[in-house]
N, C-alpha and C. Protein backbone atom coordinates (compact mmCIF):
# COMPACT_ATOMS: atom_id res chain seq x y z
N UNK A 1 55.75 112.96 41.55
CA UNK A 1 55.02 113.09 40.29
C UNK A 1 55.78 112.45 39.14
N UNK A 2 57.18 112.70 38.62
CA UNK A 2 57.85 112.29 38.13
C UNK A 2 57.93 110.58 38.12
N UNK A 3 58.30 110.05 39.34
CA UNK A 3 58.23 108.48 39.40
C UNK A 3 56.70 108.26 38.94
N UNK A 4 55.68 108.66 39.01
CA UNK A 4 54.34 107.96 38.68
C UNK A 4 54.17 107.75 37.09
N UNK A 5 55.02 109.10 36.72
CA UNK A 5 54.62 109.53 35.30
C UNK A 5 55.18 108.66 34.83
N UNK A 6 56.52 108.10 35.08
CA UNK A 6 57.87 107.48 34.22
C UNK A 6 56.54 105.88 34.39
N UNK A 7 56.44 105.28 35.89
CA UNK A 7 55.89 104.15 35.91
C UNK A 7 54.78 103.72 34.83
N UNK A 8 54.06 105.05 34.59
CA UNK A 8 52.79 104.62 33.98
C UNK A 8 52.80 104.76 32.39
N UNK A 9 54.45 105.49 31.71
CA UNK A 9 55.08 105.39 30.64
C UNK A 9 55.66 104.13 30.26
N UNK A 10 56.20 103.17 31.23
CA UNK A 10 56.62 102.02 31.32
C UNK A 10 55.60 101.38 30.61
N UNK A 11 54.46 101.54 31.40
CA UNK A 11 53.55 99.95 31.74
C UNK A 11 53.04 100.29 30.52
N UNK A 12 52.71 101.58 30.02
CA UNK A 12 51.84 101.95 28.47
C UNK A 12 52.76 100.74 27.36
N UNK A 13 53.58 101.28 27.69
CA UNK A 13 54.91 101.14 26.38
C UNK A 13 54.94 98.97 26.15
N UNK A 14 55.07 98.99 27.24
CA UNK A 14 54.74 97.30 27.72
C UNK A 14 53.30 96.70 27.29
N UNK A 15 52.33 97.32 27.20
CA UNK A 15 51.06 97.06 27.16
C UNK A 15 50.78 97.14 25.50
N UNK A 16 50.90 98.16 24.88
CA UNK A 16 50.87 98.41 23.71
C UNK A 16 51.45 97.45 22.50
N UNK A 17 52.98 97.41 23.00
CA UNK A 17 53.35 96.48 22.46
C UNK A 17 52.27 95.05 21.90
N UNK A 18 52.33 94.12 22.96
CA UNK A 18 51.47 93.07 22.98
C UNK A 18 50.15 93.26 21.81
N UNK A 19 49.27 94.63 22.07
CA UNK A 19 48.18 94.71 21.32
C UNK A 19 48.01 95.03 19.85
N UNK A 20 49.42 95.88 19.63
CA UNK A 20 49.44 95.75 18.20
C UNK A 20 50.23 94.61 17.16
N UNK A 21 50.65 93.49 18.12
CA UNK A 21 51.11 92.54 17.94
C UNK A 21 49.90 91.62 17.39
N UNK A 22 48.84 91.45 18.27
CA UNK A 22 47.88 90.90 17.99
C UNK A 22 46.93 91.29 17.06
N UNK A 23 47.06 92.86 16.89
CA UNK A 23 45.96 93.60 15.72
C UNK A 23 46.72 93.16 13.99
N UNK A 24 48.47 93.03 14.23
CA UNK A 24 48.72 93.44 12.96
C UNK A 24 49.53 92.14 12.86
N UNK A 25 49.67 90.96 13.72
CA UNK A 25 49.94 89.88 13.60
C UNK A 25 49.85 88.83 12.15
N UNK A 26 50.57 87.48 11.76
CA UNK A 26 50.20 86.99 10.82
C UNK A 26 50.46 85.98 11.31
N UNK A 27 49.88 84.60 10.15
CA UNK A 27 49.99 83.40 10.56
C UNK A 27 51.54 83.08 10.63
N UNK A 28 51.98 81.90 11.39
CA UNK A 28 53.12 81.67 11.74
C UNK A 28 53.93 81.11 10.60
N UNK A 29 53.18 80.34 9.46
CA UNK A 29 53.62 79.85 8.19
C UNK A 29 54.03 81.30 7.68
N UNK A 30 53.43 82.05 7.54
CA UNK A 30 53.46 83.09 6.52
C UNK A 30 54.39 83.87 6.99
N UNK A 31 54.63 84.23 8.55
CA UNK A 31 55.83 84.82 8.78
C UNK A 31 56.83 84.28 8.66
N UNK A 32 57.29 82.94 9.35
CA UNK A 32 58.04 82.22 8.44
C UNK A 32 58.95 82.34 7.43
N UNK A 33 57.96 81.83 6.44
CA UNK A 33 58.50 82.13 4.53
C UNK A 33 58.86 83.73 4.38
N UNK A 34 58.26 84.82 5.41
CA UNK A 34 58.57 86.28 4.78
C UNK A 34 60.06 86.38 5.27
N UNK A 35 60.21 85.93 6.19
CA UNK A 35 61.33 85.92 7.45
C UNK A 35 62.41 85.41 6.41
N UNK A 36 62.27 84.17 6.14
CA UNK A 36 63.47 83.71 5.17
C UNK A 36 64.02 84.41 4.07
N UNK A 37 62.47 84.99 2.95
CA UNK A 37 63.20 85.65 1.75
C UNK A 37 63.56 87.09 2.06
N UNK A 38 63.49 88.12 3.92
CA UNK A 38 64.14 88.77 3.75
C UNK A 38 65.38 89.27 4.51
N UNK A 39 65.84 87.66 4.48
CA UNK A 39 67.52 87.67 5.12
C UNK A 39 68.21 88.08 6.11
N UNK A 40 67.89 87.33 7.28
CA UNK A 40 68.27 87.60 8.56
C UNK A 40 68.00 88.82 9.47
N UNK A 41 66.26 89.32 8.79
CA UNK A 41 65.77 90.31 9.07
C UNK A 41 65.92 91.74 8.62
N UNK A 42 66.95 91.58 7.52
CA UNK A 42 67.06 93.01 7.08
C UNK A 42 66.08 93.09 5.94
N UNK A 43 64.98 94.46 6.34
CA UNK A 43 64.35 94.59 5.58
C UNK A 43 64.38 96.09 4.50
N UNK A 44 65.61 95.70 3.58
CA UNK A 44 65.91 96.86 2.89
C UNK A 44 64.99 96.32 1.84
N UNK A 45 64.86 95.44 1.67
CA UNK A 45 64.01 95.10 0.06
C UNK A 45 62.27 94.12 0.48
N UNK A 46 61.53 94.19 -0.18
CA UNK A 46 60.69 93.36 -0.16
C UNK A 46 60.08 93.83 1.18
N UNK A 47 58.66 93.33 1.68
CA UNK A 47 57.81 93.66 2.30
C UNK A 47 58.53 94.22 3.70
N UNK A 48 58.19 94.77 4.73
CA UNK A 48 58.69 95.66 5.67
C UNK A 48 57.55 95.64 6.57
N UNK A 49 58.23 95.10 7.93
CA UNK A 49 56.90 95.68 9.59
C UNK A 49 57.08 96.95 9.70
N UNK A 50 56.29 97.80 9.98
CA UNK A 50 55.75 99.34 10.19
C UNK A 50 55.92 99.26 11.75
N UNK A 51 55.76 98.23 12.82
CA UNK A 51 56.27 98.66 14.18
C UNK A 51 57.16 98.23 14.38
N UNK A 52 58.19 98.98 15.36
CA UNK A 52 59.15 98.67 15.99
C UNK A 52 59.36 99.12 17.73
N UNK A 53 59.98 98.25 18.19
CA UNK A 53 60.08 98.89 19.98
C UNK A 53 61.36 98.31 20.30
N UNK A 54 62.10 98.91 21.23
CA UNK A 54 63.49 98.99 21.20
C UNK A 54 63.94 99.17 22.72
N UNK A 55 65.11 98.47 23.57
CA UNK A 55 65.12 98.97 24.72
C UNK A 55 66.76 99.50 24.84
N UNK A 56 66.84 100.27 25.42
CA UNK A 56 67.99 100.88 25.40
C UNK A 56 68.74 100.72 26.73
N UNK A 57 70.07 100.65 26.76
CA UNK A 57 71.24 100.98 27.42
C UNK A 57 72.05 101.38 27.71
N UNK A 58 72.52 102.91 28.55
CA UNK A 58 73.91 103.32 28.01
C UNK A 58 73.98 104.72 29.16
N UNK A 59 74.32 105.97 28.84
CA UNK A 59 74.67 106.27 29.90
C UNK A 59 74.27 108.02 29.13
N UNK A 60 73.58 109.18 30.13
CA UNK A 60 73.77 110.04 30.27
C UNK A 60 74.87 111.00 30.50
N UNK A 61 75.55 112.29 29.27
CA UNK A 61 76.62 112.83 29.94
C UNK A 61 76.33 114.00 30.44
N UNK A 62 76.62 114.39 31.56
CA UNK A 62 76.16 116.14 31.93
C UNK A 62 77.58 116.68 31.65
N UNK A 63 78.01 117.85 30.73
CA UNK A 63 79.15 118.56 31.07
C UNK A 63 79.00 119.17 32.36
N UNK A 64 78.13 120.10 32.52
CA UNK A 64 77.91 120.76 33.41
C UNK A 64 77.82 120.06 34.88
N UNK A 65 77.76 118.61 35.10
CA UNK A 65 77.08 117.97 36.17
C UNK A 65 78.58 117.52 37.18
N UNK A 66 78.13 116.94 38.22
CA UNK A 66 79.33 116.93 39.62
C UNK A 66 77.91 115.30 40.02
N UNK A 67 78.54 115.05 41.20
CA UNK A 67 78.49 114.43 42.47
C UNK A 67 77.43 114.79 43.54
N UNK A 68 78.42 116.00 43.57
CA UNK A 68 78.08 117.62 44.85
C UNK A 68 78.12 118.80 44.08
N UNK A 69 78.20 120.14 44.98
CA UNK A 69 78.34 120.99 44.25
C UNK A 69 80.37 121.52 44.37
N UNK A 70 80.71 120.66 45.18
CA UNK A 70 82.07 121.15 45.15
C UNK A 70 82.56 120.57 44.11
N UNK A 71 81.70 119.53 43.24
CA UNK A 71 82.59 118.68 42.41
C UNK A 71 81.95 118.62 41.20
N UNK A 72 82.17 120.22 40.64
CA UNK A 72 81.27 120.06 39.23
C UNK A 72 82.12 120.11 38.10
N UNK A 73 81.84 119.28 36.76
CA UNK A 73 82.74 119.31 35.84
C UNK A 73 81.96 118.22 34.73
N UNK A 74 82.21 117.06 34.64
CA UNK A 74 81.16 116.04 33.85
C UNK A 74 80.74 114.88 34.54
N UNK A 75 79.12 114.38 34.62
CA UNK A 75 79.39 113.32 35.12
C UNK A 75 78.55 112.33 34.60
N UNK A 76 79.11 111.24 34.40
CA UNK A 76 78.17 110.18 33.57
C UNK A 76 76.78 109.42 34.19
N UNK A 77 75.51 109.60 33.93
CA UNK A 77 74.66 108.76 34.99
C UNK A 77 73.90 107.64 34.12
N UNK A 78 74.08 106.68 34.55
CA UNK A 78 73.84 105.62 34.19
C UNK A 78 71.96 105.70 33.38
N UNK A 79 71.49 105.13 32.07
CA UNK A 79 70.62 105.07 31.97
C UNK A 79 69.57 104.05 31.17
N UNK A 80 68.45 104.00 30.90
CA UNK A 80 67.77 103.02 30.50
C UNK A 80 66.78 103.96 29.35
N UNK A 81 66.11 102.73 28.20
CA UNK A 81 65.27 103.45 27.58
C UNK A 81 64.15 102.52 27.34
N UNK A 82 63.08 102.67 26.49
CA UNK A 82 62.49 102.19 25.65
C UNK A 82 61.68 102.92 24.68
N UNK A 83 61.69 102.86 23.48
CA UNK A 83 61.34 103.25 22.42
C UNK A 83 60.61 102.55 21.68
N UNK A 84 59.48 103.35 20.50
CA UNK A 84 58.66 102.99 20.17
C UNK A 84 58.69 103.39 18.69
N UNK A 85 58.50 102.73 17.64
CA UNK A 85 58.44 103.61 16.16
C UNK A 85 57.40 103.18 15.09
N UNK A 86 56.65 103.95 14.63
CA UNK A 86 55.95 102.88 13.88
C UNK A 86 56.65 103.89 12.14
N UNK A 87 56.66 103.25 11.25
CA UNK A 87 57.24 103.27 9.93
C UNK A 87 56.13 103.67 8.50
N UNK A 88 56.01 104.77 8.34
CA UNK A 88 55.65 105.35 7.23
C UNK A 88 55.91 104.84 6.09
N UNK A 89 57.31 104.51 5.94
CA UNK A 89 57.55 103.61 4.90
C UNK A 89 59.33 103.49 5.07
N UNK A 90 59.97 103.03 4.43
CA UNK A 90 61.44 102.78 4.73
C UNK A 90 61.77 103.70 5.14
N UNK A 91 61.78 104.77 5.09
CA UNK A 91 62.69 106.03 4.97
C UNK A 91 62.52 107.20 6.22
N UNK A 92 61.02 106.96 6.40
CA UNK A 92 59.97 107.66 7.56
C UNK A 92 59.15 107.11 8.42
N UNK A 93 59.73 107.45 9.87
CA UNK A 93 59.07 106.97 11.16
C UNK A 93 58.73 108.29 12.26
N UNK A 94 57.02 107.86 12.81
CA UNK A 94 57.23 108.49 13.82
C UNK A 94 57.92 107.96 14.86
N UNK A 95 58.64 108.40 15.70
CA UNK A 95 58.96 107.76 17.37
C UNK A 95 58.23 108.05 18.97
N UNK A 96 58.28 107.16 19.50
CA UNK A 96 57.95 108.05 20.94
C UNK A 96 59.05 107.39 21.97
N UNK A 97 59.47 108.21 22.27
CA UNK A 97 61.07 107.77 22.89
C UNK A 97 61.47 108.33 24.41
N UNK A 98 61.80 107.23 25.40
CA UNK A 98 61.56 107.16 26.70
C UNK A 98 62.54 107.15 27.31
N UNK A 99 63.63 107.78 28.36
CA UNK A 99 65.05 107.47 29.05
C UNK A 99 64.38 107.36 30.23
N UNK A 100 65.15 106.99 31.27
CA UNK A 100 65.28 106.95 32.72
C UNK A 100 66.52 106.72 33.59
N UNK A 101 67.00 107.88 33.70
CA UNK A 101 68.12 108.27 34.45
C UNK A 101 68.34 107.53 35.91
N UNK A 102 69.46 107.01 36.35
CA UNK A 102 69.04 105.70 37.77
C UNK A 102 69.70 106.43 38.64
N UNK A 103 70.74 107.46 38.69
CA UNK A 103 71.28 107.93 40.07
C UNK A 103 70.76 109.43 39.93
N UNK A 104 71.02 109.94 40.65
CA UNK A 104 70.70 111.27 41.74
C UNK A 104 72.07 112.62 41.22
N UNK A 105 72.16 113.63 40.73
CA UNK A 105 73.59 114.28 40.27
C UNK A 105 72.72 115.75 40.53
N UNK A 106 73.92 116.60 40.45
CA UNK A 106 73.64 117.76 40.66
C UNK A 106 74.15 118.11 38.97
N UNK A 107 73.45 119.35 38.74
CA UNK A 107 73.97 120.10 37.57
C UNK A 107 74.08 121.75 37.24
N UNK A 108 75.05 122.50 36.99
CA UNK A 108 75.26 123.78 37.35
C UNK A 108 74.44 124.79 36.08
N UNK A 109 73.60 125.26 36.17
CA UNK A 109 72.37 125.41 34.96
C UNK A 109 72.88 126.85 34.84
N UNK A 110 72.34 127.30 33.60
CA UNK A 110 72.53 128.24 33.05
C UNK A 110 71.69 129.71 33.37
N UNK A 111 70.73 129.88 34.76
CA UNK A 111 70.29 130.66 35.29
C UNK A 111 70.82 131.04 36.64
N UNK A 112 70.53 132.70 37.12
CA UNK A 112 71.38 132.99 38.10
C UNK A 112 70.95 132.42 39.41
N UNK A 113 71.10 132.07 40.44
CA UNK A 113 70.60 131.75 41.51
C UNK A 113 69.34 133.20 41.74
N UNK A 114 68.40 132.23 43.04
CA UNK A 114 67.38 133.23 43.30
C UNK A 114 67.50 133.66 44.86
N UNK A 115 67.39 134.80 45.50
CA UNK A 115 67.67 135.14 47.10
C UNK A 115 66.16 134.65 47.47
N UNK A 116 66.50 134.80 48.87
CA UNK A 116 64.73 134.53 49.72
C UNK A 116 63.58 135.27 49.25
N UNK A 117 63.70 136.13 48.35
CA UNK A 117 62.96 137.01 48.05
C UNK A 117 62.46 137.03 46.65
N UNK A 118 63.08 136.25 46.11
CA UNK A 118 62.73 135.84 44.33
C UNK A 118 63.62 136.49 43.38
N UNK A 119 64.85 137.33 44.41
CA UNK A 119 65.43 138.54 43.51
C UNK A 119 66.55 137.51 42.98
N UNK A 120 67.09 137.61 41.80
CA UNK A 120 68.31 137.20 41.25
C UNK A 120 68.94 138.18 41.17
N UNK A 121 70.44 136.95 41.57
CA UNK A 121 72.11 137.76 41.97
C UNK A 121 72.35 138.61 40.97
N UNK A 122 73.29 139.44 41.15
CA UNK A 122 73.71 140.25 39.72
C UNK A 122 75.38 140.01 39.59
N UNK A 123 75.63 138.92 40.62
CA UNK A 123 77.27 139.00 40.59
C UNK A 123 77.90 137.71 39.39
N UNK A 124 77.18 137.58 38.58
CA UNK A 124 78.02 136.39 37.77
C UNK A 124 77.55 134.88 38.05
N UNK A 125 77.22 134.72 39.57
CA UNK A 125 76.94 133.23 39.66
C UNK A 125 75.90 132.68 38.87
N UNK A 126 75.75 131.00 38.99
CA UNK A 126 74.85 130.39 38.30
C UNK A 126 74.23 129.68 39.26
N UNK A 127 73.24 128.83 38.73
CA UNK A 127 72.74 127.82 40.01
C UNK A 127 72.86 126.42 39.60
N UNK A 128 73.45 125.83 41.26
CA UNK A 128 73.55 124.47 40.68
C UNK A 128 71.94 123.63 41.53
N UNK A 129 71.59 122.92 40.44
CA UNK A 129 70.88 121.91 41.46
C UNK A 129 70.71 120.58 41.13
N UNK A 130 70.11 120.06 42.72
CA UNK A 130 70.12 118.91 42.62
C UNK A 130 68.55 118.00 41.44
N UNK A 131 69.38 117.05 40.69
CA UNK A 131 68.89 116.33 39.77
C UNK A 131 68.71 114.47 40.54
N UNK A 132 67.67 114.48 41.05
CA UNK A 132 66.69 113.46 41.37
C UNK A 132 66.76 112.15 39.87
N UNK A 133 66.77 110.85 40.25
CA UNK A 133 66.54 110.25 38.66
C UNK A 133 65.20 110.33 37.46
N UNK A 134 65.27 110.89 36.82
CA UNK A 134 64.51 111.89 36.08
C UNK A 134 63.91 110.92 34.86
N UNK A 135 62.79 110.96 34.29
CA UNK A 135 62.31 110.63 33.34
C UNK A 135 62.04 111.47 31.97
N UNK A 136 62.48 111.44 31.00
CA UNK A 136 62.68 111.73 29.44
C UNK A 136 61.68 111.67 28.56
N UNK A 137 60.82 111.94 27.99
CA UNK A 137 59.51 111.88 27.00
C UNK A 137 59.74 112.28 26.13
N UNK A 138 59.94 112.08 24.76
CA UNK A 138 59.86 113.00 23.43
C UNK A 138 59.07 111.98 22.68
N UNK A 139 58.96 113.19 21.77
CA UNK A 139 58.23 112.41 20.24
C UNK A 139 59.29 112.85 19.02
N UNK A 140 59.52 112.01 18.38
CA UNK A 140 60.86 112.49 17.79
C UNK A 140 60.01 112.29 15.70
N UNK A 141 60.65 112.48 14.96
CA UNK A 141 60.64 112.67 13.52
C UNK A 141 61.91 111.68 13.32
N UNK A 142 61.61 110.38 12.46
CA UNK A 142 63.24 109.55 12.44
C UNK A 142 63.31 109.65 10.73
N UNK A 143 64.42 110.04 10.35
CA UNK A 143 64.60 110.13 8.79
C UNK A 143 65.81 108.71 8.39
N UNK A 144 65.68 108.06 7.89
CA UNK A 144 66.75 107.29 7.40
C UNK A 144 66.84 106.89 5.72
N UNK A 145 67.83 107.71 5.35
CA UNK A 145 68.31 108.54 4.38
C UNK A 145 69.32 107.49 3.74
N UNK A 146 69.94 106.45 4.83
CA UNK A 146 70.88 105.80 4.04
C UNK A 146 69.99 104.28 4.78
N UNK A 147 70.46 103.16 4.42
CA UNK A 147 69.93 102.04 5.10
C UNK A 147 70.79 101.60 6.00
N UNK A 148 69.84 101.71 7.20
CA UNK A 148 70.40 100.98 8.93
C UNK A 148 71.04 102.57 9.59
N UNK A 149 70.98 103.49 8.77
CA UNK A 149 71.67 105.11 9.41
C UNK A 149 70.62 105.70 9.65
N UNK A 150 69.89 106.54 10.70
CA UNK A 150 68.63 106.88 10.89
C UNK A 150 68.80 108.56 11.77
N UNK A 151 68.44 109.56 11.47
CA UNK A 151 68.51 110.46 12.22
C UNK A 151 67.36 110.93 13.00
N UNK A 152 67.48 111.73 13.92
CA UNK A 152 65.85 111.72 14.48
C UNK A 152 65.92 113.40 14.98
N UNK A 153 64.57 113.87 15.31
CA UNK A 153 64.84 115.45 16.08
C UNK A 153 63.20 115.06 16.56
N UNK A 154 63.29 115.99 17.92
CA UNK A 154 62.24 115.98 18.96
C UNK A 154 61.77 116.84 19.83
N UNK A 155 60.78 116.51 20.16
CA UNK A 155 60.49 117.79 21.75
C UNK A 155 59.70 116.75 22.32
N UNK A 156 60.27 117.20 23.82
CA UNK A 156 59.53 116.72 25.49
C UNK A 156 59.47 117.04 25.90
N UNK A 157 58.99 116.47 27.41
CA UNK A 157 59.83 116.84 28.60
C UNK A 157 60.51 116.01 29.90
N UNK A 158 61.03 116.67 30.24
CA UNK A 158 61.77 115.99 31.61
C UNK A 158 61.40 116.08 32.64
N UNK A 159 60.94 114.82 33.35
CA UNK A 159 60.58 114.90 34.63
C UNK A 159 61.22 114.79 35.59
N UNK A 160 60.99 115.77 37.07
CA UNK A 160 61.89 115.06 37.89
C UNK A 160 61.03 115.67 39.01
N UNK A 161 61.62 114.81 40.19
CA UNK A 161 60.56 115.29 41.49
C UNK A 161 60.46 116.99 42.04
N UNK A 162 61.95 117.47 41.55
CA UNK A 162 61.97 119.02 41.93
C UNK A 162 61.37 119.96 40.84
N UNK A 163 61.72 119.84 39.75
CA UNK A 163 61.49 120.81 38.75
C UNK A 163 61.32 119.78 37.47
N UNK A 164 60.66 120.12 36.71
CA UNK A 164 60.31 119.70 35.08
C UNK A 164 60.73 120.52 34.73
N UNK A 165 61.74 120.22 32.77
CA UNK A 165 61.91 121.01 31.66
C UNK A 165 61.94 120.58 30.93
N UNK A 166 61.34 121.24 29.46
CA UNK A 166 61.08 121.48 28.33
C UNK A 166 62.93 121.09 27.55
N UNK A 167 62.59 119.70 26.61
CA UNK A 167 63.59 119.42 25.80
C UNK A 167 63.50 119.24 24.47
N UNK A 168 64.47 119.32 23.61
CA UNK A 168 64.74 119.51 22.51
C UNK A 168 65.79 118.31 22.12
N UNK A 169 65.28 117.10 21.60
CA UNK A 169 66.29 116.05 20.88
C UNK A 169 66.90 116.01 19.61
N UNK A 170 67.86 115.82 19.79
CA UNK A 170 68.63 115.05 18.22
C UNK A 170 69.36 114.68 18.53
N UNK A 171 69.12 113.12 17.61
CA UNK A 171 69.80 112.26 17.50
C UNK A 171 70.87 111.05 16.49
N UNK A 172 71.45 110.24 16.58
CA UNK A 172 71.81 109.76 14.92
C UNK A 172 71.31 108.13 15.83
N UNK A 173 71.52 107.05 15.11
CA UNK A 173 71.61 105.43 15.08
C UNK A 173 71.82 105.04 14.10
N UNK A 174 72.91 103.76 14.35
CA UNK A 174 73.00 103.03 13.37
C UNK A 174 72.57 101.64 13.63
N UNK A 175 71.88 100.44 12.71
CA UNK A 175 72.03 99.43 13.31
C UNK A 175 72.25 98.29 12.61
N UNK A 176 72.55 96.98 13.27
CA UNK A 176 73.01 96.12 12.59
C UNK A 176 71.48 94.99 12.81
N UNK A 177 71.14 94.55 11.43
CA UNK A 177 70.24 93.14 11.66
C UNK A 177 70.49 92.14 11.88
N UNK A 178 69.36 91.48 12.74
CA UNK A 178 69.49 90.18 13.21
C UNK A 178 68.50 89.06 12.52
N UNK A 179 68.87 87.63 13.22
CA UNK A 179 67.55 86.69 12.63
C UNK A 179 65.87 87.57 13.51
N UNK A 180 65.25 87.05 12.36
CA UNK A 180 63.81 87.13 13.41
C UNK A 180 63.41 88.25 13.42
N UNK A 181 63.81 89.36 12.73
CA UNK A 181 63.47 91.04 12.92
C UNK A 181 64.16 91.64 14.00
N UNK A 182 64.69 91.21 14.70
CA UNK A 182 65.15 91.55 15.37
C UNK A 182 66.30 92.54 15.35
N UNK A 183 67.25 93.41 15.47
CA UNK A 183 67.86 94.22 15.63
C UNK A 183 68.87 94.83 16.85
N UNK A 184 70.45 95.03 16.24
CA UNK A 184 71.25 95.83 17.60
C UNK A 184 71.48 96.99 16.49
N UNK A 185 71.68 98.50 17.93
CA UNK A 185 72.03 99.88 17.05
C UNK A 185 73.18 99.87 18.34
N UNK A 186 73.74 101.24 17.80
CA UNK A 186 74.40 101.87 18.42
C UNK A 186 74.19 103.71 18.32
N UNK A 187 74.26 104.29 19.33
CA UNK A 187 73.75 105.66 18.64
C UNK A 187 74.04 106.76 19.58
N UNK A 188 73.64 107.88 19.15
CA UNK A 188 73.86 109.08 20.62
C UNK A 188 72.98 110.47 19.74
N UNK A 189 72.93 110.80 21.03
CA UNK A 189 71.61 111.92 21.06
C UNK A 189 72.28 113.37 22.23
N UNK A 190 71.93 114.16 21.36
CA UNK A 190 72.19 115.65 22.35
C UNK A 190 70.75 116.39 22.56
N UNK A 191 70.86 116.18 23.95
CA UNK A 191 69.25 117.22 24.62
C UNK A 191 69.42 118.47 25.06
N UNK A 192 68.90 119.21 24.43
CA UNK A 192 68.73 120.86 24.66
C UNK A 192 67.53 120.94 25.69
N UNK A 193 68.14 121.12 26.91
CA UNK A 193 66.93 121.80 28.00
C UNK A 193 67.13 123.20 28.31
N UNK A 194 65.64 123.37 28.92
CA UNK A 194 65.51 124.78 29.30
C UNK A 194 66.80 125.35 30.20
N UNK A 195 67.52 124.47 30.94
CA UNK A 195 68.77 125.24 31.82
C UNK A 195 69.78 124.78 31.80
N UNK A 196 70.06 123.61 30.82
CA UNK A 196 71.46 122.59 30.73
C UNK A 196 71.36 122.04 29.71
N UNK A 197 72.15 121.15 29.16
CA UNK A 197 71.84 120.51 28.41
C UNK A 197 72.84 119.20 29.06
N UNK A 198 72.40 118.03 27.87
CA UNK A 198 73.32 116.72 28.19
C UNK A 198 73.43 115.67 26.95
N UNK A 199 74.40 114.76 26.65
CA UNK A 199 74.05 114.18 25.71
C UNK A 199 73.93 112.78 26.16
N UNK A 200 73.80 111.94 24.91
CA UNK A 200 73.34 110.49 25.35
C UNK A 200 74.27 109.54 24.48
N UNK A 201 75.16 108.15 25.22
CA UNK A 201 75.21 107.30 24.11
C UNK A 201 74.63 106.17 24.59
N UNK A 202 74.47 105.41 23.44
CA UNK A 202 74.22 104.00 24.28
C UNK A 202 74.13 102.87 23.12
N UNK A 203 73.53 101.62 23.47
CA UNK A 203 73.03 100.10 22.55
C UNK A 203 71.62 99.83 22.66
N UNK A 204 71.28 99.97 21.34
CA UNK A 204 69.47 99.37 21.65
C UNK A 204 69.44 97.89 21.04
N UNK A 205 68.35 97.08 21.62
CA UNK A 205 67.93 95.81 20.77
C UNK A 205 66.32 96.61 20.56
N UNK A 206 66.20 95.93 19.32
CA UNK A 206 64.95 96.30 19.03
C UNK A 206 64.50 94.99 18.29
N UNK A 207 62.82 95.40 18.12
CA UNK A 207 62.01 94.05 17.30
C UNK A 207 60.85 94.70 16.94
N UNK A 208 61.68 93.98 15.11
CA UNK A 208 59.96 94.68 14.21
C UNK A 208 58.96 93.68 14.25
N UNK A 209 57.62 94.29 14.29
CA UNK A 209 56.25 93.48 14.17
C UNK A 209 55.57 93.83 13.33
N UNK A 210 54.13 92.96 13.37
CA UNK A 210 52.95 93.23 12.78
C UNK A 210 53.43 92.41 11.37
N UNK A 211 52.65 92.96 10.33
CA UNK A 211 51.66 92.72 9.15
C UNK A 211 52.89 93.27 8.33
N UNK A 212 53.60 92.30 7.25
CA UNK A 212 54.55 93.20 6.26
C UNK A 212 53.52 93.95 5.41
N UNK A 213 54.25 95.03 4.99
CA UNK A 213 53.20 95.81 3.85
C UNK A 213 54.60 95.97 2.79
């Protein structure tokens, strides 16, 4: 269920793109001349694209996570993103923001194990389990308060082939502009789930579109 969901989050995110490219598009002269007077794409002053989409790189940390279960302590799993924002105005964006976790980890969660019978232990233990590569969904609130510094907070959820949970994001980015609208950040995010939590760092490229307003 999880792999279908993440696939068909992909292909949306891919698809979309393209169409509001074409809805909020301008002539190539006119982008052009906007492109030049606002300086290697930073658009702190003067007209501003309202979309942005972003792909990410970088790596999941579990404190709680191992290998196995003999080998629990932190473990880094490699991950991917893509993100989506459209811009209220400089300062305010919604997001819809996508990870995908690539290896397989176990993680020791914050509920007691369950017997054959549904009864939970009463002796102290926790349960560890196994974490399948999992897909990430939020919709996040992005505030950027200073220019190129952006904070964000969210709710999703997490998919994975064994169990789904309910998450809670926040995050910071910073980024640096490029020619062309284009854009590199750098940033990290801590996810509050229902039985663990984990945080995130990583590098996005991103690219603003559409229609300056």
């Amino acid at each position: 269920m999880s792999q279908n969901a993440a696939a068909l989050a992909l292909v949306a995110m891919l698809a979309v793109a393209p169409a509001l490219v074409a809805e909020e598009g301008e002539p190539a002269a006119e982008a052009a001349e906007i492109g030049e007077s606002e300086g290697a794409g930073d658009q702190e002053g003067g007209p501003f694209k309202r979309h942005r989409i972003a792909f990410l790189t970088g790596n999941t940390i579990v404190p709680s996570g191992g290998e196995n279960e003999e080998r629990i302590g932190t473990v880094l799993v490699p991950t991917i993103g893509i993100d989506y924002e459209y811009w209220f105005s400089r300062k305010l964006a919604i997001g819809w923001y996508n990870d995908f976790t690539l290896s397989t980890f176990v993680v020791e969660t914050n509920r007691e194990p369950e017997d054959d019978h549904g009864a939970t232990s009463s002796d102290g233990e926790t349960e560890v389990v196994e974490r399948e590569p999992t897909f990430l969904t939020a919709v996040v609130i992005v505030w950027e308060p200073i220019h190129r510094l952006a904070f964000y907070t969210g709710g999703g959820r997490e998919f994975e082939a064994n169990e789904d949970f309910w998450v809670w994001k926040i995050g910071i980015e910073y980024g640096f502009p490029l020619p062309n609208d284009w854009d590199i950040a750098i940033g990290g995010a801590y996810d509050y789930k229902e039985v663990y939590d984990s945080f995130g760092v990583g590098v996005s490229f991103g690219k603003r579109f559409g229609r300056p307003r």
